[in-house]
Protein backbone atom coordinates (compact mmCIF):
# COMPACT_ATOMS: atom_id res chain seq x y z
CA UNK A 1 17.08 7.11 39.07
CA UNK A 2 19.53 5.30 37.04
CA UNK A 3 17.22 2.93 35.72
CA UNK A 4 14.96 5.81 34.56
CA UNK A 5 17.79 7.37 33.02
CA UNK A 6 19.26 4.21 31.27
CA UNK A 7 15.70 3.75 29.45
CA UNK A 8 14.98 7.03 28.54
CA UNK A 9 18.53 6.73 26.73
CA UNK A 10 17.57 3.59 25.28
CA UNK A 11 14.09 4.73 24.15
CA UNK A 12 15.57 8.06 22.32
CA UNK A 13 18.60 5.40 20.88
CA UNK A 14 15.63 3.40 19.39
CA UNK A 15 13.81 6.64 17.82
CA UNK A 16 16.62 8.16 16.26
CA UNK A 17 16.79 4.48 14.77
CA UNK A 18 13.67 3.69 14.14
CA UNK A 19 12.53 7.03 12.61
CA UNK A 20 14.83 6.56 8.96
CA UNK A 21 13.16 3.36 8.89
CA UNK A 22 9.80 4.37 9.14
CA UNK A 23 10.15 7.35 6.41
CA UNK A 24 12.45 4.83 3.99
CA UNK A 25 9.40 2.57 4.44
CA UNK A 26 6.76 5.06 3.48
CA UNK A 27 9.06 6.27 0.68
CA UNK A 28 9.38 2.77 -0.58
CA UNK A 29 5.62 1.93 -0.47
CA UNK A 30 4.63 5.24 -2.05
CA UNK A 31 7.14 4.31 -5.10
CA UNK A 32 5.87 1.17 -5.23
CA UNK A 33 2.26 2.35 -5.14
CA UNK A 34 3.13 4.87 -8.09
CA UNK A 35 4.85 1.86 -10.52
CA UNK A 36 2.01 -0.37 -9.25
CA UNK A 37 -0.77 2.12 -10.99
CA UNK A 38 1.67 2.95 -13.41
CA UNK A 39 1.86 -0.67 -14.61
CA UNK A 40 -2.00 -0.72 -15.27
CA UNK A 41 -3.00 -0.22 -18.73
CA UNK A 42 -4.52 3.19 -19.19
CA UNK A 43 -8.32 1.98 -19.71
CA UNK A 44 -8.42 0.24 -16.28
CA UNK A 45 -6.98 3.18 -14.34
CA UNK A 46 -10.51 4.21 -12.81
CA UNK A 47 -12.58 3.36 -9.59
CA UNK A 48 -15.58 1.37 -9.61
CA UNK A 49 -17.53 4.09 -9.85
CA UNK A 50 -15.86 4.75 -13.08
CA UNK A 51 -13.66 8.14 -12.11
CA UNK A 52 -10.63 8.28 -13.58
CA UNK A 53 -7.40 7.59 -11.69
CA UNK A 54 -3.79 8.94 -12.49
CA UNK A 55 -0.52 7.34 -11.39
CA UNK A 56 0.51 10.45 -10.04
CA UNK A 57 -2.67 10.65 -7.50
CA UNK A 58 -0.54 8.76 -5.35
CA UNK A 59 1.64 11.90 -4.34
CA UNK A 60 -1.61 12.83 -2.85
CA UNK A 61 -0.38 10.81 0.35
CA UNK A 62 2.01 13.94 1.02
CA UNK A 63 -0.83 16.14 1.69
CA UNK A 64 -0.64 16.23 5.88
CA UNK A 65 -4.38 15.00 7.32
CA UNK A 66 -5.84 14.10 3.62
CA UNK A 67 -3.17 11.23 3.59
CA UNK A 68 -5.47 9.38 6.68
CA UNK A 69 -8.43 9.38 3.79
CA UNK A 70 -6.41 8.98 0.80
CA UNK A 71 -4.62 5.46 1.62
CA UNK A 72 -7.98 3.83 1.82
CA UNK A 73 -8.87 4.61 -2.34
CA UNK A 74 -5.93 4.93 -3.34
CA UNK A 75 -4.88 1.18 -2.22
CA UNK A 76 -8.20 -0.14 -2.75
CA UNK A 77 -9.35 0.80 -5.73
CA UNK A 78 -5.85 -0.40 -7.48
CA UNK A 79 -7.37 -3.76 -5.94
CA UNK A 80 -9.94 -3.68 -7.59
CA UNK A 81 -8.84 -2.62 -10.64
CA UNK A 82 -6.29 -5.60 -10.76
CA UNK A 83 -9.07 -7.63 -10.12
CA UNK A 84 -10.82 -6.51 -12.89
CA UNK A 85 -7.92 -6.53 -15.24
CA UNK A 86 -7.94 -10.13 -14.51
CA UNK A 87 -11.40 -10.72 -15.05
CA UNK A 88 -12.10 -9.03 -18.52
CA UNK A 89 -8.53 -10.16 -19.96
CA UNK A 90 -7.18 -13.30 -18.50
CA UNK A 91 -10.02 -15.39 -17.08
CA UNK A 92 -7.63 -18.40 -16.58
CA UNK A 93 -4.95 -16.32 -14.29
CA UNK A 94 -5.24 -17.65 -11.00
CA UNK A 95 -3.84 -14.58 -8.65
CA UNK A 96 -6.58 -12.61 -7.01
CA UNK A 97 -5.97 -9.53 -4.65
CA UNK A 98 -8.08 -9.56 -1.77
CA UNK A 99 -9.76 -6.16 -1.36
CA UNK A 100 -10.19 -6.81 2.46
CA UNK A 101 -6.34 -6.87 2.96
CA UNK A 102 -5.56 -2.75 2.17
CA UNK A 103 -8.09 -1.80 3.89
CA UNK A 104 -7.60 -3.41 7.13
CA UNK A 105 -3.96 -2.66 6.58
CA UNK A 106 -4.72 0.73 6.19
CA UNK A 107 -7.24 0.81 9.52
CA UNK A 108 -4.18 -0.91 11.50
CA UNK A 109 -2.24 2.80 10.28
CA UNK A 110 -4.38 4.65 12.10
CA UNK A 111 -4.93 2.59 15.24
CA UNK A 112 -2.33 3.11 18.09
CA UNK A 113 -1.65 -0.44 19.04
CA UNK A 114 -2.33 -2.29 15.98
CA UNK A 115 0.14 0.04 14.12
CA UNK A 116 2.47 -2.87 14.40
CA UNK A 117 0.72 -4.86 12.35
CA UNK A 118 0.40 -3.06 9.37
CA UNK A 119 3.42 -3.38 8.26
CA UNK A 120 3.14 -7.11 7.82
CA UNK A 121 -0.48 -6.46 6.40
CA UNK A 122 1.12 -4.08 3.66
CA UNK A 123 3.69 -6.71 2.50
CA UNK A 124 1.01 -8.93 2.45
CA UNK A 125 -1.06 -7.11 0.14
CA UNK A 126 1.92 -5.64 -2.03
CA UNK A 127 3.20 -9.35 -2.24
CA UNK A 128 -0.27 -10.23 -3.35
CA UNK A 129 0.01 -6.77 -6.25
CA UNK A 130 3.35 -8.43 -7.36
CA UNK A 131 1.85 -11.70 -7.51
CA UNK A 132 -0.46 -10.54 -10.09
CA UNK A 133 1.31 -8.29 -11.92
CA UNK A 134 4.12 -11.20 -12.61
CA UNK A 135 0.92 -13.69 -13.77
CA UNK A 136 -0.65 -11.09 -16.04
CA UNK A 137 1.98 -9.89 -17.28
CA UNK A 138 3.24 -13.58 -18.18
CA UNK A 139 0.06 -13.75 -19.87
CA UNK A 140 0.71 -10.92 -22.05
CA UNK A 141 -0.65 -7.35 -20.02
């Protein structure tokens, strides 16, 4: 019975920890997300299917339940629109963002045990943002 006890105190120790992590992170990554689309010119700030996205769509992650849908354009689209950036206005910049990486980072959100990783997946494709932003805007964007 003391050995119960003594985790269940240790597990609620580690919430109450854990939990201002996790919302500083998702406060952190939704700023970032906001400056990242905010950084594109205006004429690239649309999906591939040409609708028009705004900087401030990213507040759409607030909405409870439409968040679990929203992460996927939202992250991939500013991708792609990097990407494209790149490719109409600085064919010799080398950094690519690999549209693979949000959305697996974003399935790994929603999946119990790989939750985990996403974290690591995020920084990995937010490093990979940053990358590109520094090269293009070296370049003159």
């Amino acid at each position: 019975p003391d050995v119960i006890a003594a985790f269940a105190v240790i597990g609620y120790v580690i919430a109450l920890v854990s939990v201002p992590f996790h919302i500083g992170s998702l406060v952190i990554g939704m700023v970032w997300l906001h400056g990242a689309w905010r950084w594109l010119p205006p004429d690239q700030r649309f999906t591939r299917i040409g609708k028009p996205i705004n900087a401030d769509q990213v507040y759409y992650l607030l909405i409870p339940y439409f968040h679990y849908y929203w992460m996927f354009p939202i992250n991939l689209e500013l991708c792609h629109a990097m990407n494209r950036l790149r490719e109409q206005r600085f064919p010799t910049a080398v950094a690519r963002c690999n549209p693979d990486l949000p959305m697996w980072a974003a399935i790994c959100q929603l999946v119990p045990l790989a939750v985990f990783v996403a974290p690591f997946l995020w920084a990995s494709y937010m490093r990979q943002i940053d990358a590109m932003h520094d090269e293009l805007g070296a370049l003159g964007a």
